[in-house]
Structure formats: structure tokens, C-alpha cells
C-alpha atoms as a PDB file:
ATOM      1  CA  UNK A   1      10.907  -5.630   9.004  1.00  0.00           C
ATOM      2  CA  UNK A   2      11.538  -2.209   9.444  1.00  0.00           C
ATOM      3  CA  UNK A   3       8.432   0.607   8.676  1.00  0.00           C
ATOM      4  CA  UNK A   4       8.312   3.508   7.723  1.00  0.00           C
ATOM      5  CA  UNK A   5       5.409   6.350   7.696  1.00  0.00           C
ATOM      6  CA  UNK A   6       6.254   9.264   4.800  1.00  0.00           C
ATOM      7  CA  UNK A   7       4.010  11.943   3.953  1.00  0.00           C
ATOM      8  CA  UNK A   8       3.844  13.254   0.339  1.00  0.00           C
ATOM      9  CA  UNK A   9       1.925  15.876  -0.962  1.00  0.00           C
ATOM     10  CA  UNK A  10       2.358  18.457  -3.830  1.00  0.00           C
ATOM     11  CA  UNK A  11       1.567  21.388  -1.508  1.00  0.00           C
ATOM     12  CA  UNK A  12       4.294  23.969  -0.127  1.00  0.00           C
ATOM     13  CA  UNK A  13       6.217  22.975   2.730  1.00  0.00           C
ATOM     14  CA  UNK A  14       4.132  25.931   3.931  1.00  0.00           C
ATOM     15  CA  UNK A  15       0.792  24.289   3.987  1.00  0.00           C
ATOM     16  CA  UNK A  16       2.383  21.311   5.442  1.00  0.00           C
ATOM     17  CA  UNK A  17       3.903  23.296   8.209  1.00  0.00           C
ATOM     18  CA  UNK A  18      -0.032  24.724   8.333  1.00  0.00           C
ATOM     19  CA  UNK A  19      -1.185  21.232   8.817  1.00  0.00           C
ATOM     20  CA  UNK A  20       1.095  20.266  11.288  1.00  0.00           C
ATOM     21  CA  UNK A  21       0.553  22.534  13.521  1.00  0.00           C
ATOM     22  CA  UNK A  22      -3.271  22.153  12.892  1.00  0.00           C
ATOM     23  CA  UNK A  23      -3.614  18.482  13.725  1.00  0.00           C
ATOM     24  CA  UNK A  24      -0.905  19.460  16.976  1.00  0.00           C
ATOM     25  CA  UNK A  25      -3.183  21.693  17.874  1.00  0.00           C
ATOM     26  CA  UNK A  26      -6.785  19.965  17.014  1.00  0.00           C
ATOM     27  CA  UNK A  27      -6.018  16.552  18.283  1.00  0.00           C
ATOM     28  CA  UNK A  28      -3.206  16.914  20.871  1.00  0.00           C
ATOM     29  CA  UNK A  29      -1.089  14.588  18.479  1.00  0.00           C
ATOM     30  CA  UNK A  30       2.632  14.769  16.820  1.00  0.00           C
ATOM     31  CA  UNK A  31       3.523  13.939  13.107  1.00  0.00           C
ATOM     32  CA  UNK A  32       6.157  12.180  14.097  1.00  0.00           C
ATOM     33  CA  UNK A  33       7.150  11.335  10.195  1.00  0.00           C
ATOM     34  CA  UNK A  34       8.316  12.871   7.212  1.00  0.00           C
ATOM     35  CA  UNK A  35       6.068  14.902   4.985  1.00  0.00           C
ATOM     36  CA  UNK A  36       7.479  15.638   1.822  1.00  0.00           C
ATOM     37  CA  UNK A  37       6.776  18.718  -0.731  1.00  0.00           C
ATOM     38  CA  UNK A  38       6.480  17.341  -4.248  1.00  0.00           C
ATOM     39  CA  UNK A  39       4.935  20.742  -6.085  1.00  0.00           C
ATOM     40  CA  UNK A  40       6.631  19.867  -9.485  1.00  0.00           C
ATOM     41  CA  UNK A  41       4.478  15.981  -8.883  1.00  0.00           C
ATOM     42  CA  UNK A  42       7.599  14.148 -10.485  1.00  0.00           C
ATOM     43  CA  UNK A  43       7.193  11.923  -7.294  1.00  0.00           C
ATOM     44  CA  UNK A  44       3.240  11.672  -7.602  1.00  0.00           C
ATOM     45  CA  UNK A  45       3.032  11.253 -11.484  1.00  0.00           C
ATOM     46  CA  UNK A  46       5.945   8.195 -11.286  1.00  0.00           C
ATOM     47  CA  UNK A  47       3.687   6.677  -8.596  1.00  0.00           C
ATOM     48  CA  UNK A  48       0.291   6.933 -10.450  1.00  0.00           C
ATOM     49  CA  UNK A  49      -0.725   9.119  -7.613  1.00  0.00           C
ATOM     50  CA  UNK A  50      -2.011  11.942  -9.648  1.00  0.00           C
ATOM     51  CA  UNK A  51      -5.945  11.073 -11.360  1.00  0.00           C
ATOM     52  CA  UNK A  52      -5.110  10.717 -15.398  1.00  0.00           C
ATOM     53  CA  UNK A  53      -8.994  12.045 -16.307  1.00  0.00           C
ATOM     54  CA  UNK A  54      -8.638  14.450 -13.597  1.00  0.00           C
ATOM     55  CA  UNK A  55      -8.051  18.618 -14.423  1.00  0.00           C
ATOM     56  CA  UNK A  56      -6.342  19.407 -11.062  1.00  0.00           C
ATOM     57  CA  UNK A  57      -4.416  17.638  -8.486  1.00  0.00           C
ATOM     58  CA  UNK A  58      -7.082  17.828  -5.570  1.00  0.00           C
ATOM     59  CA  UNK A  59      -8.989  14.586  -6.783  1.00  0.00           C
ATOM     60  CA  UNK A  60      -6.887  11.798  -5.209  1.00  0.00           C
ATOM     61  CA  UNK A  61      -5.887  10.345  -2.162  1.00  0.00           C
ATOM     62  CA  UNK A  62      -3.401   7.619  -2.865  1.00  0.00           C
ATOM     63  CA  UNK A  63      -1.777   5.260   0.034  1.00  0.00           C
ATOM     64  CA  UNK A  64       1.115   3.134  -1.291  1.00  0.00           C
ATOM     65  CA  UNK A  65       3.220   0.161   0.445  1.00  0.00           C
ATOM     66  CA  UNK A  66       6.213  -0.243  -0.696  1.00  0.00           C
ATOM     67  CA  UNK A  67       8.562  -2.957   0.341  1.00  0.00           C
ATOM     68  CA  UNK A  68      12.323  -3.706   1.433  1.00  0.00           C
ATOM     69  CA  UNK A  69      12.922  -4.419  -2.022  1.00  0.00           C
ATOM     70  CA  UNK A  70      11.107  -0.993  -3.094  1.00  0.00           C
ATOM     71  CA  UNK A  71       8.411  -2.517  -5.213  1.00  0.00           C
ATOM     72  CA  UNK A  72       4.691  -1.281  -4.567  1.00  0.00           C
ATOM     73  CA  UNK A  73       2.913  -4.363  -2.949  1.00  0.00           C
ATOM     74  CA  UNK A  74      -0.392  -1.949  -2.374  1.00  0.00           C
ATOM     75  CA  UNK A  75      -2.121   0.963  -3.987  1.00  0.00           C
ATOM     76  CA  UNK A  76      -4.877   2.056  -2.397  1.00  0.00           C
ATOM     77  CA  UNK A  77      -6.689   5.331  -3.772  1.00  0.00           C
ATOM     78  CA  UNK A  78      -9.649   7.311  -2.226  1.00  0.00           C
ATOM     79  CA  UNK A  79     -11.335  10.577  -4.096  1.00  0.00           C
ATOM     80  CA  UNK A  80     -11.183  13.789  -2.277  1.00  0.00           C
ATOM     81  CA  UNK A  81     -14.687  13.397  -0.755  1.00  0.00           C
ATOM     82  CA  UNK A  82     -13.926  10.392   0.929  1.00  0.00           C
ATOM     83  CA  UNK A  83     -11.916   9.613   3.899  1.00  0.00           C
ATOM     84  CA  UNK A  84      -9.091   6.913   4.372  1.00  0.00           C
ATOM     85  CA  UNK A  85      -9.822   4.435   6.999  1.00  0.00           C
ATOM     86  CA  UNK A  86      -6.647   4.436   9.055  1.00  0.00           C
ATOM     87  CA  UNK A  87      -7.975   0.460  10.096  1.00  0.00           C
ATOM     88  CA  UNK A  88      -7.882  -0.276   6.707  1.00  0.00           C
ATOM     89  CA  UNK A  89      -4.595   1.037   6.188  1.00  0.00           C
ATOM     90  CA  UNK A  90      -3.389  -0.300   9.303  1.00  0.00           C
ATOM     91  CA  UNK A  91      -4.926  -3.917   8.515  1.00  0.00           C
ATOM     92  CA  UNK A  92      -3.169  -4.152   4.760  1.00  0.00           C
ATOM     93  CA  UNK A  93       0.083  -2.715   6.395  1.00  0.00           C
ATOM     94  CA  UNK A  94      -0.122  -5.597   9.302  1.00  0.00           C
ATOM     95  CA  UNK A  95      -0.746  -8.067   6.623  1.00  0.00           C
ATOM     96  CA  UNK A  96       1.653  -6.876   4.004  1.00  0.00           C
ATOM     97  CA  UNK A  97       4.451  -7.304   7.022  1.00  0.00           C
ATOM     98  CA  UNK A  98       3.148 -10.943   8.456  1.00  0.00           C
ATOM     99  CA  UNK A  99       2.996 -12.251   4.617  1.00  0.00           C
ATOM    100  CA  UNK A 100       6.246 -10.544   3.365  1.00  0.00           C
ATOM    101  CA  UNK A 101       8.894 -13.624   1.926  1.00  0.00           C
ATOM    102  CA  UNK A 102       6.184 -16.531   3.350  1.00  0.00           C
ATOM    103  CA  UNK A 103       3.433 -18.687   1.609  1.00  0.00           C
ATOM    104  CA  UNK A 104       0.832 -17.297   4.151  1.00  0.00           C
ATOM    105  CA  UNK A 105      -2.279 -15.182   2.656  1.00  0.00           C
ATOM    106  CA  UNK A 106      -4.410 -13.074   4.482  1.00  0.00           C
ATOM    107  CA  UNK A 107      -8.302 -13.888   3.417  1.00  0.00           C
ATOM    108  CA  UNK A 108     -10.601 -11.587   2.396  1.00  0.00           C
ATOM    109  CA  UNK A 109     -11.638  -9.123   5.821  1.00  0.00           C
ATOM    110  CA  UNK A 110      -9.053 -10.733   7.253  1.00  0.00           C
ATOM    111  CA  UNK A 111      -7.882  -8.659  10.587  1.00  0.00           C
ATOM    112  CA  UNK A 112      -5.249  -8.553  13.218  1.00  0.00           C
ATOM    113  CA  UNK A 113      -5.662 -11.638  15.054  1.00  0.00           C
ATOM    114  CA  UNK A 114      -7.265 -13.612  12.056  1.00  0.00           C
ATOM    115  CA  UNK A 115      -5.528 -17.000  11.003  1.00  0.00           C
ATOM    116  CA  UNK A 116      -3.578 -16.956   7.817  1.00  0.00           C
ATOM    117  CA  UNK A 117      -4.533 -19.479   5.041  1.00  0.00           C
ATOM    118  CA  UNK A 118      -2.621 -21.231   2.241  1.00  0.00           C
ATOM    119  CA  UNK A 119      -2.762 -20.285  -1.061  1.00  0.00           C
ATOM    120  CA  UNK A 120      -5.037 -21.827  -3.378  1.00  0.00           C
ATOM    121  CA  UNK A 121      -2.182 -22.864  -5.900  1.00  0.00           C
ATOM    122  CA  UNK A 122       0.134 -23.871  -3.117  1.00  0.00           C
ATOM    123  CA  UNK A 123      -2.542 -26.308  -1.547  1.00  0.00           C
ATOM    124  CA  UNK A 124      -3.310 -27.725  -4.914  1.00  0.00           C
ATOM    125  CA  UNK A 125      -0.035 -27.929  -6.138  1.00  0.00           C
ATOM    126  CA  UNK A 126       2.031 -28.503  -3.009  1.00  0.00           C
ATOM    127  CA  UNK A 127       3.641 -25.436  -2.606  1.00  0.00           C
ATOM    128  CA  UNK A 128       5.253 -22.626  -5.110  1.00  0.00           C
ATOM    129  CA  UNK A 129       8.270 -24.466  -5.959  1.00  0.00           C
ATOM    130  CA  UNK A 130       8.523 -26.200  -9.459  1.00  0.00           C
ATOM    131  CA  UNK A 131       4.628 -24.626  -9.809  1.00  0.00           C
ATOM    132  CA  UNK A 132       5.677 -24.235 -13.435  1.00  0.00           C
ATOM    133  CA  UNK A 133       6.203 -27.505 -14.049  1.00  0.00           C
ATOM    134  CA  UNK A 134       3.772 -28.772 -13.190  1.00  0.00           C
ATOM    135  CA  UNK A 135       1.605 -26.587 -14.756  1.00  0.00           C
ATOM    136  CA  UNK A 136       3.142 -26.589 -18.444  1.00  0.00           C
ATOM    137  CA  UNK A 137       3.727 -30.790 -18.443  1.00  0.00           C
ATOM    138  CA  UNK A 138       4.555 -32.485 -22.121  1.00  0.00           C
ATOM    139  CA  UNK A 139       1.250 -32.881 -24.380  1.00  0.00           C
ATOM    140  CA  UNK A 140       0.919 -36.488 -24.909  1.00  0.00           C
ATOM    141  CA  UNK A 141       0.949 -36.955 -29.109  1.00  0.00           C
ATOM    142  CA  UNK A 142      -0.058 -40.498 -29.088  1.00  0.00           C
END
């Protein structure tokens, strides 16, 4: 599966030029992705990005993945005053991509490395297929 990194923010393509060129120079490193202005937050508002109970736009970090199909499979969201944890991000993104279209889960703390486990309703049930039948059988009026 093909990934891709996209940066979104409802600054100025000025400030992200700014940042660029800040992290370039700070850490010796390349943004070697898209970063996106959004200042009219159509983008962030469709994507719940922007904090509802919140009076400015400053208050949330969010970190969405987003599949082939382009339905969210993650949202992760972090308050201004708190970092991300790039391994965190990293680990859901690895396990998002080994899972995708399979009947493997990744555990709780599961990392890179980790075994995959079953689902709880496939190893009851036998797998996903014809779950619902076997779920919703005939009541029994006798």
C-alpha cells in the first residue's frame, strides 16, 4: 500500500515556508512532503480537526489516517501543550498498513515486531463471514 505524509495547517503558506526552513535549519532535516495552507479551515472543520468548545484554532493537534478507500481509520488528537509521539504515530501507521483488508488485529501496545492476534468475534465465531447469521438465529416459539 502506497503512503503518503501531508501537512495541513490553517497558517499562511508564509509561516509554513518559516517552519520549513526552521526545522532545515534546527535539525539538519528536509520536509520532504506536502504542507498545505487551509486559512479559511474548510479542510480542518470537515475533518473534526478544529476543537468545537475551543475560541481559537491554536488548541488542537489532530493526526488522521486515511485509507485507499479515503475513509478515516484513525484520529488521533493532542492539545497544544502536548507533543505528538512520532512512535506512536509511526506504530498506528505500521499497524493500520499490516491490518488493512485482513482479519489480523494489532493488541493493545502492540509494536513493530509484535505478533498479530485474531479477533475476538472471528475466533468465537469462525471468522467474519456469515457473522450475522449467526448472531441474529430464529427465536424458538415452542
Amino acid at each position: 500500500m502506497d503512503v503518503q505524509l501531508l501537512g495541513l495547517s490553517v497558517d499562511s503558506v508564509y509561516s509554513h515556508m518559516g517552519w520549513i526552513e526552521w526545522i532545515e535549519t534546527k535539525f539538519n532535516l528536509s520536509v520532504n512532503f506536502p504542507v498545505i495552507e487551509d486559512v479559511s479551515m474548510d479542510i480542518a472543520r470537515a475533518y473534526g480537526m478544529i476543537d468545537a468548545y475551543s475560541d481559537t484554532t491554536s488548541t488542537v493537534r489532530a493526526c488522521l489516517f486515511i485509507d485507499p478507500a479515503q475513509k478515516v481509520q484513525a484520529l488521533i488528537h493532542y492539545p497544544m501543550h502536548i507533543g505528538r509521539s512520532i512512535d506512536e504515530l509511526l506504530r498506528v501507521q505500521r499497524a493500520l498498513i499490516d491490518t488493512y483488508q485482513t482479519n489480523k488485529v494489532a493488541p493493545a501496545n502492540w509494536c513493530l515486531g509484535d505478533d498479530f492476534m485474531q479477533s475476538a468475534a472471528d475466533s468465537m465465531s469462525g471468522g467474519t463471514k456469515g457473522w450475522l447469521k449467526r448472531v441474529m438465529r430464529p427465536i424458538d416459539k415452542s
